[in-house]
N, C-alpha and C. Protein backbone atom coordinates (compact mmCIF):
# COMPACT_ATOMS: atom_id res chain seq x y z
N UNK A 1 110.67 74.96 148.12
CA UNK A 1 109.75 75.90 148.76
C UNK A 1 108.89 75.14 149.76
N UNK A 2 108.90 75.85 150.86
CA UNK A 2 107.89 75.12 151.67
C UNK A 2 106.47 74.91 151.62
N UNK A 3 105.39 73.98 152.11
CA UNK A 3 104.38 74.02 151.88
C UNK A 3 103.26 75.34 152.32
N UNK A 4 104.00 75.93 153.75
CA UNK A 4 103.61 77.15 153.95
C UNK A 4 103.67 78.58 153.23
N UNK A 5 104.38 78.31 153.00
CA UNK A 5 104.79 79.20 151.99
C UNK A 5 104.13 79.36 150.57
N UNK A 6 103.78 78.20 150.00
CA UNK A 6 103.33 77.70 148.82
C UNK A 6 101.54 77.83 148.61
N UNK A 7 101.18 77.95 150.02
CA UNK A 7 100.01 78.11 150.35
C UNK A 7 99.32 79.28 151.04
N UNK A 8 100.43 80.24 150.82
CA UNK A 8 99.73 81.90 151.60
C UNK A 8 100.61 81.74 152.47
N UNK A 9 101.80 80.70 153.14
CA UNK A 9 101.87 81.34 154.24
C UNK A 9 103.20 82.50 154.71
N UNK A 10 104.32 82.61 155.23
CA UNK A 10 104.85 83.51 155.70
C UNK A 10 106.48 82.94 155.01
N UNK A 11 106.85 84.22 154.48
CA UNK A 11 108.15 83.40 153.94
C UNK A 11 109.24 83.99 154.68
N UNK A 12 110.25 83.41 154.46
CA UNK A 12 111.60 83.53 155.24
C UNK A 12 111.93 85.01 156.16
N UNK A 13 111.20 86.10 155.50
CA UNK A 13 111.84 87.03 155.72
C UNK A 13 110.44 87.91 156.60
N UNK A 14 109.20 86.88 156.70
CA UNK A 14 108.19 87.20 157.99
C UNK A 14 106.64 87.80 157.15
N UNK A 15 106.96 88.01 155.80
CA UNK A 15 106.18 88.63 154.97
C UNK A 15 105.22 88.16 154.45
N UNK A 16 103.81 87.84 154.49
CA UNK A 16 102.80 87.24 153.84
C UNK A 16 103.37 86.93 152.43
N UNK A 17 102.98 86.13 151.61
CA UNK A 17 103.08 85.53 150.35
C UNK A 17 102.02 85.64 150.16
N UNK A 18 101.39 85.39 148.34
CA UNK A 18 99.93 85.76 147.78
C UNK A 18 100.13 83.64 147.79
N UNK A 19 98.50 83.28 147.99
CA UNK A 19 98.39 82.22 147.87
C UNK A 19 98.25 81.97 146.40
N UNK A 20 98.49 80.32 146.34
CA UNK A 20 98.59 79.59 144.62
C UNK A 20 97.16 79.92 144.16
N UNK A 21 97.04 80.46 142.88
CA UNK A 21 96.10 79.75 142.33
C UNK A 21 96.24 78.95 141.06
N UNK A 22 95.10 78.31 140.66
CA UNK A 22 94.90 77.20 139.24
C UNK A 22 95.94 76.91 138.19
N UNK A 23 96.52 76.32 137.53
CA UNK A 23 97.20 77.04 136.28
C UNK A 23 98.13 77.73 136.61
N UNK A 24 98.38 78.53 137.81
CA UNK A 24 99.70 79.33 138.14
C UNK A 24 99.53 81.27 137.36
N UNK A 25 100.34 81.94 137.51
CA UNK A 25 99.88 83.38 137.01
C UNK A 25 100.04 83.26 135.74
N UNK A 26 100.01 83.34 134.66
CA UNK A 26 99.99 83.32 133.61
C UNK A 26 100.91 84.65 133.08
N UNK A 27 100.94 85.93 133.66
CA UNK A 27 101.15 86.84 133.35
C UNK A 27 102.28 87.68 134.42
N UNK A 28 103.18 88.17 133.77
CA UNK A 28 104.14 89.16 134.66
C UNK A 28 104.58 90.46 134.04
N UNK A 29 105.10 91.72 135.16
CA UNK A 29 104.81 92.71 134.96
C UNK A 29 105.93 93.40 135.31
N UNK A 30 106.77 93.66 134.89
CA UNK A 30 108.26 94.23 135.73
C UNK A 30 107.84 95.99 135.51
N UNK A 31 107.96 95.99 136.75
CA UNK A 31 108.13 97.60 136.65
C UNK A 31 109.48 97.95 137.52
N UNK A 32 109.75 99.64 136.83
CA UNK A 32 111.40 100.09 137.31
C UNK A 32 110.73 101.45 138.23
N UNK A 33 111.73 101.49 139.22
CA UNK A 33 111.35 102.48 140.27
C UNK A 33 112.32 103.01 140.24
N UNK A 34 112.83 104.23 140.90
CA UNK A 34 114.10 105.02 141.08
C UNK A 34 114.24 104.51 142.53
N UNK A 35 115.43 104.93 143.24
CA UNK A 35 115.88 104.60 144.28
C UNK A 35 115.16 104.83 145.70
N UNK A 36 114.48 106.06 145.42
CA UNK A 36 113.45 106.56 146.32
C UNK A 36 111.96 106.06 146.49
N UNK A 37 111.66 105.36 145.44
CA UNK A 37 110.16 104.77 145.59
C UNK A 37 110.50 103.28 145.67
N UNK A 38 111.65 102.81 145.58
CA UNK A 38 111.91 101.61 146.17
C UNK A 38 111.65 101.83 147.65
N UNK A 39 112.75 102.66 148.14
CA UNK A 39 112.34 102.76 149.41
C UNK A 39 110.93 102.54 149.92
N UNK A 40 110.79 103.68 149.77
CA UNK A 40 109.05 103.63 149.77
C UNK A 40 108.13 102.99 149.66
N UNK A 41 108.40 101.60 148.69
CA UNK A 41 107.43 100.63 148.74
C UNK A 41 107.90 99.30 149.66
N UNK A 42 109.68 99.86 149.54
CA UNK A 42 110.04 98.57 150.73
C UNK A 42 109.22 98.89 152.14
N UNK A 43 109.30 100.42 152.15
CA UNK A 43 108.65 100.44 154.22
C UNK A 43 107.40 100.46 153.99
N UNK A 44 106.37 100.56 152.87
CA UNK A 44 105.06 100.33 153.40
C UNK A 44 104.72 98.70 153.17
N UNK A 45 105.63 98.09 152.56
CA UNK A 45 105.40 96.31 152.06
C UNK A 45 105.94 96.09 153.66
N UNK A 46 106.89 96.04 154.13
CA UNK A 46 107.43 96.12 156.02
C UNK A 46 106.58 96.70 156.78
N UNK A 47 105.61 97.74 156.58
CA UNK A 47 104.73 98.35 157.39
C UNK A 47 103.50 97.26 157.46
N UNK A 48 103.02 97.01 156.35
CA UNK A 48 102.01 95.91 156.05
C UNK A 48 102.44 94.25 155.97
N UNK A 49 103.39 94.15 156.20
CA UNK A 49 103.90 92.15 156.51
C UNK A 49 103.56 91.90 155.23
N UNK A 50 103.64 92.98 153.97
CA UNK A 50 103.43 91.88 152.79
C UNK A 50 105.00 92.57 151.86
N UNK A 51 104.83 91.01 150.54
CA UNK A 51 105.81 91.68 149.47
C UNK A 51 105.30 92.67 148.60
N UNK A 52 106.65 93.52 148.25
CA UNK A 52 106.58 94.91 147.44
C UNK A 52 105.75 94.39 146.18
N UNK A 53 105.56 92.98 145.70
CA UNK A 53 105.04 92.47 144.43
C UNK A 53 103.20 92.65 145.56
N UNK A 54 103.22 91.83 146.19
CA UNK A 54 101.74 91.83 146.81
C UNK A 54 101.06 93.06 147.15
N UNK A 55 102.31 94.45 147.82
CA UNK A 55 101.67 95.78 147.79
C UNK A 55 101.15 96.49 146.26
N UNK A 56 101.71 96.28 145.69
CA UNK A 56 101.59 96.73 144.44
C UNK A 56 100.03 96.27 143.58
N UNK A 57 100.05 94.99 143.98
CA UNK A 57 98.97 94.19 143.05
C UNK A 57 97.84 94.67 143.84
N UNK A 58 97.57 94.33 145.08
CA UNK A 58 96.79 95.27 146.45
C UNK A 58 96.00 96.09 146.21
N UNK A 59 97.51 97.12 146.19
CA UNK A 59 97.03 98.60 146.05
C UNK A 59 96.50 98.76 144.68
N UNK A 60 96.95 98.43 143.16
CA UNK A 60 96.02 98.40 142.01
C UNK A 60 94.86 98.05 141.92
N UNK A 61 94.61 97.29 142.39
CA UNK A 61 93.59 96.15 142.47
C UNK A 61 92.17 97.01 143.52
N UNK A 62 92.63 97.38 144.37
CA UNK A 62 92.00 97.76 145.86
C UNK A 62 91.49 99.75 145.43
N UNK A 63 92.51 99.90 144.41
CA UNK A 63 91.73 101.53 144.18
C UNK A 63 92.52 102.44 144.84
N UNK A 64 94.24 101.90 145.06
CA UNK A 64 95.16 102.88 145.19
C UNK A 64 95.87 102.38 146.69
N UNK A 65 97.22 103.22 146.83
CA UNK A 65 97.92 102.43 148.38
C UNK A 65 97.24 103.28 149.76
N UNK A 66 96.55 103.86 149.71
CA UNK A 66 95.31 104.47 150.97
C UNK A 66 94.52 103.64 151.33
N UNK A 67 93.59 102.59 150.43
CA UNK A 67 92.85 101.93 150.53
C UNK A 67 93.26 100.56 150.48
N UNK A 68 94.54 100.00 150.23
CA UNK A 68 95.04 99.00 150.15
C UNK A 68 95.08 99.24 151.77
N UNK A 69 96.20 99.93 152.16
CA UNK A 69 96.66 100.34 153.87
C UNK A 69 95.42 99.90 154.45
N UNK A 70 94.03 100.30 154.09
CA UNK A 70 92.81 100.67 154.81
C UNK A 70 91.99 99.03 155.22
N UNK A 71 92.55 98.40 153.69
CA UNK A 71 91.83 97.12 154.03
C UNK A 71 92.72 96.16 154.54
N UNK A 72 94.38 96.46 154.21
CA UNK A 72 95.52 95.25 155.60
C UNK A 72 94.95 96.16 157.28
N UNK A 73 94.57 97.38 157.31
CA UNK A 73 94.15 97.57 158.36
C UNK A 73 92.68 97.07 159.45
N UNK A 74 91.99 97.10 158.54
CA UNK A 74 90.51 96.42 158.27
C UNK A 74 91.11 94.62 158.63
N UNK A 75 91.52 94.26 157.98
CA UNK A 75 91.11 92.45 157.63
C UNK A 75 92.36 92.50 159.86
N UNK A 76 93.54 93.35 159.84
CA UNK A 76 94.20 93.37 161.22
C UNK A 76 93.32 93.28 162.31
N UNK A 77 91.99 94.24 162.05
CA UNK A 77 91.54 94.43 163.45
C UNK A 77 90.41 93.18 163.11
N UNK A 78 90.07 92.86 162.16
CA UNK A 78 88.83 91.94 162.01
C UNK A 78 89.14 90.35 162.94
N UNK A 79 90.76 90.11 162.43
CA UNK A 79 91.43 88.97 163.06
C UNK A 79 91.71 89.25 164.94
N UNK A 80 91.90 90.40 165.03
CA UNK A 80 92.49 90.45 166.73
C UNK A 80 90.79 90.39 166.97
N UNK A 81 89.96 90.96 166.81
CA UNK A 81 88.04 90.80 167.32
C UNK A 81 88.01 89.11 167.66
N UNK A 82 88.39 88.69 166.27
CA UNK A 82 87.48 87.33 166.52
C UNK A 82 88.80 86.37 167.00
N UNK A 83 89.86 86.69 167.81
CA UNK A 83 90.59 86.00 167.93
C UNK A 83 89.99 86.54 169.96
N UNK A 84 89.57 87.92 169.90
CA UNK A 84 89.31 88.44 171.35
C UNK A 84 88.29 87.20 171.84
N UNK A 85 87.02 87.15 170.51
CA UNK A 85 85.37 86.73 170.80
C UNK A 85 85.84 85.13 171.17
N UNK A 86 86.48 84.48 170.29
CA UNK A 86 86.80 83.07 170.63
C UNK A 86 87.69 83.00 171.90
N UNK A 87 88.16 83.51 172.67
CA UNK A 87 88.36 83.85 173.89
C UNK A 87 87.29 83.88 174.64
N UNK A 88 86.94 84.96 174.87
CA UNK A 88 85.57 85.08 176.02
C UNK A 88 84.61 83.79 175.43
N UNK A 89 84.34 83.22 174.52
CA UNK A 89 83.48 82.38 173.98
C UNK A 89 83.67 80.99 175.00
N UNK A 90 85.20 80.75 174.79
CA UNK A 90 85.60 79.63 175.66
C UNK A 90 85.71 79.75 177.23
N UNK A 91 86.02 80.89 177.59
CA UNK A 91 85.54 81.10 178.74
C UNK A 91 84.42 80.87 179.64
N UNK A 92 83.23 81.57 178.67
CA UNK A 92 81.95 81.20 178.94
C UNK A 92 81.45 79.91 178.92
N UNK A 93 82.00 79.13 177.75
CA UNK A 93 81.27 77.84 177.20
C UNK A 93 82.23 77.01 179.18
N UNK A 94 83.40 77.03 179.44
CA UNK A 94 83.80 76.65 180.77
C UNK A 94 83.02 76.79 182.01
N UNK A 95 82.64 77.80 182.10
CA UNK A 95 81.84 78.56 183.25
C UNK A 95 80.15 77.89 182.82
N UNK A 96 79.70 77.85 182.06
CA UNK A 96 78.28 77.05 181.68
C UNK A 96 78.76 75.89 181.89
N UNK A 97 79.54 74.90 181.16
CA UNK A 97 79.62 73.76 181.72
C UNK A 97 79.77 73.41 183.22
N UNK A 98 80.92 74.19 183.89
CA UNK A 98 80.81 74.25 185.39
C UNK A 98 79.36 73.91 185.83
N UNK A 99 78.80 75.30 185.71
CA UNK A 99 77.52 75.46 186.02
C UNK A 99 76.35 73.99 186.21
N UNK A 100 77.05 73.94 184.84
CA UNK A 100 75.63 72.33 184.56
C UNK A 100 76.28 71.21 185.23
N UNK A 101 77.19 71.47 185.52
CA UNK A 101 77.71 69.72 186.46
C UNK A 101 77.10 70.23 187.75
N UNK A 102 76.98 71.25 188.47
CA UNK A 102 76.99 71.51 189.68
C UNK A 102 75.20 71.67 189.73
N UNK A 103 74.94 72.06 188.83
CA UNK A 103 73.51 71.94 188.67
C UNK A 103 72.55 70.67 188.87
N UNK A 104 73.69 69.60 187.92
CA UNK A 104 73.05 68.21 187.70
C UNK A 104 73.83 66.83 188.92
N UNK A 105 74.79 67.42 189.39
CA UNK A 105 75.14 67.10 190.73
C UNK A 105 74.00 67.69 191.82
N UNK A 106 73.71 68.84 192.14
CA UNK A 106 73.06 68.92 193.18
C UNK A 106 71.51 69.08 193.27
N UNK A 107 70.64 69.07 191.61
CA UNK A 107 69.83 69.44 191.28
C UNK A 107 69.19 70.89 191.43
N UNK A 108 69.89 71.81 192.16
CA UNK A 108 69.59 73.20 192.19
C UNK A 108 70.54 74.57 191.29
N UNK A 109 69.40 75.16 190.39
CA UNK A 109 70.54 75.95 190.02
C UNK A 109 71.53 76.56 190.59
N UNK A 110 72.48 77.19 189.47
CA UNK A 110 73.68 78.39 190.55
C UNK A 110 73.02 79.33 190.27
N UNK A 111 73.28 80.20 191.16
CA UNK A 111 73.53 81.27 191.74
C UNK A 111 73.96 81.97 190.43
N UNK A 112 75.37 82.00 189.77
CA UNK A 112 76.04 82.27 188.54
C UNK A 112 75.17 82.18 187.51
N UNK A 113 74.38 81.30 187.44
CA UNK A 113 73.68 81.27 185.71
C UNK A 113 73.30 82.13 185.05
N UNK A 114 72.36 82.95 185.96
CA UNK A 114 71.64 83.89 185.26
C UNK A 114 72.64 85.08 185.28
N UNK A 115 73.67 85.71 185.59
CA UNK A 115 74.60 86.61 185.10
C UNK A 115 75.72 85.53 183.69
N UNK A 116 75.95 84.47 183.81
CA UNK A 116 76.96 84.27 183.04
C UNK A 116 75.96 83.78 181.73
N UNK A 117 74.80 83.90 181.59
CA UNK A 117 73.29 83.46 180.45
C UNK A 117 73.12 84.66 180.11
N UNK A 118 73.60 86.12 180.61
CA UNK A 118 73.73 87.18 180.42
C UNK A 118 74.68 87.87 179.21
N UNK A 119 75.78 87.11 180.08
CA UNK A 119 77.44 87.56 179.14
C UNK A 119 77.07 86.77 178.20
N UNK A 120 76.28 85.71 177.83
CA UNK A 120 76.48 85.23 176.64
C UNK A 120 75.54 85.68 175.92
N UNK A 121 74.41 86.21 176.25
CA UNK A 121 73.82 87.38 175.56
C UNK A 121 75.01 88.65 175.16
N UNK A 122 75.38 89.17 175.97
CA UNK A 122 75.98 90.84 175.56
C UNK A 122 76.69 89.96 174.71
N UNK A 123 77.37 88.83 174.76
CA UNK A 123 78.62 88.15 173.78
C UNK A 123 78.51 88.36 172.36
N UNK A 124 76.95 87.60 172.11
CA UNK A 124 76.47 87.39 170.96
C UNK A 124 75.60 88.62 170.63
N UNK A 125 75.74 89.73 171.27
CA UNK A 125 75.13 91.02 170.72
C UNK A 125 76.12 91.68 170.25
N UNK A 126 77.16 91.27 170.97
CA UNK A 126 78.70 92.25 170.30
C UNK A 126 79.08 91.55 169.22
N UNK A 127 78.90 90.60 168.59
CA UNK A 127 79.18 89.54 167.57
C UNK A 127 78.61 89.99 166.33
N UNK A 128 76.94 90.20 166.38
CA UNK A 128 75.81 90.37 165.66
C UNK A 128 76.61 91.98 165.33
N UNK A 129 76.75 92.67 166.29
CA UNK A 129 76.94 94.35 166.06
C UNK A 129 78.32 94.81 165.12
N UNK A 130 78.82 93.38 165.73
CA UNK A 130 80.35 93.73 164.57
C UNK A 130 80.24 93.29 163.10
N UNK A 131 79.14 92.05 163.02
CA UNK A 131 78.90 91.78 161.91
C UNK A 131 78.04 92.78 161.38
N UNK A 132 77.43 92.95 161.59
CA UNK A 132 76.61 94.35 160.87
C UNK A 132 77.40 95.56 160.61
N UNK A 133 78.55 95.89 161.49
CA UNK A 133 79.65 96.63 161.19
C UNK A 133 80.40 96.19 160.00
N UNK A 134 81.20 95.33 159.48
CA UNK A 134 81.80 95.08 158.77
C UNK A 134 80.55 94.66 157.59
N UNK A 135 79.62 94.49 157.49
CA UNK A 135 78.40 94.08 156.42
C UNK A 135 78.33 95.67 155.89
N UNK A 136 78.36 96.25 156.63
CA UNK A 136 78.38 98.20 156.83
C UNK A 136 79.24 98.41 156.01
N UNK A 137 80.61 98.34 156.25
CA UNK A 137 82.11 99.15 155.60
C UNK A 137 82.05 98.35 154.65
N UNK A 138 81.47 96.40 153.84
CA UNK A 138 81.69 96.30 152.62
C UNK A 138 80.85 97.25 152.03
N UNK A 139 79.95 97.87 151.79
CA UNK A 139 78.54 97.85 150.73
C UNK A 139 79.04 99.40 150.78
């Protein structure tokens, strides 16, 4: 088994794996489905990038497969946000540095500062607002 794999990460067939813990599971649970709720749990485990064992535990665990769906949907958009914010973040942090060489080269500010001292305000207001959003949907 690979180490990715062994550690949460994506196994052969593209599907999240549950990461190791301590001691290993101690406990297993075979359940029998008819032919039709196999289905069924194969396309929502394919709908969600996880295994039919990980939908299952999820959805028990989470208070049913609505709210399981709700939180692989939740944790989806939480990752594309802060994958957006660390984007514009580096952008900005480029454009400030610019700034300060050209600043400390010519001793006069830019022109640019005070709009791009701006975006990094709205940046970190959209940051603060999402965290208070998601501080929101746990509680």
């Amino acid at each position: 088994m690979a180490d990715a794999e062994a550690d949460g990460g994506t196994s052969r067939d593209g599907q999240k794996r549950r990461r190791r813990v301590t001691g290993g599971r101690q406990h297993r649970h075979v359940v029998k489905v008819t032919p039709e709720e196999e289905g069924q749990l194969y396309s929502l485990a394919l709908q969600y990038k996880v295994s039919v064992p990980k939908l299952l535990v999820d959805s028990a665990l989470a208070g049913g497969a609505a709210e399981a769906a709700t939180n692989a949907s939740v944790r989806h958009e939480v990752i594309s946000q802060m994958f957006a914010t660390h984007r514009l973040l580096a952008t900005i942090a480029n454009n400030v540095n610019q700034m300060a060489k050209a600043t400390n080269a010519t001793g006069e500010t830019q022109a640019e500062m005070v709009a791009t001292l701006r975006k990094v305000r709205e940046v970190a207001d959209r940051i603060d607002a999402f965290v208070d959003e998601l501080s929101g949907a746990s509680s």
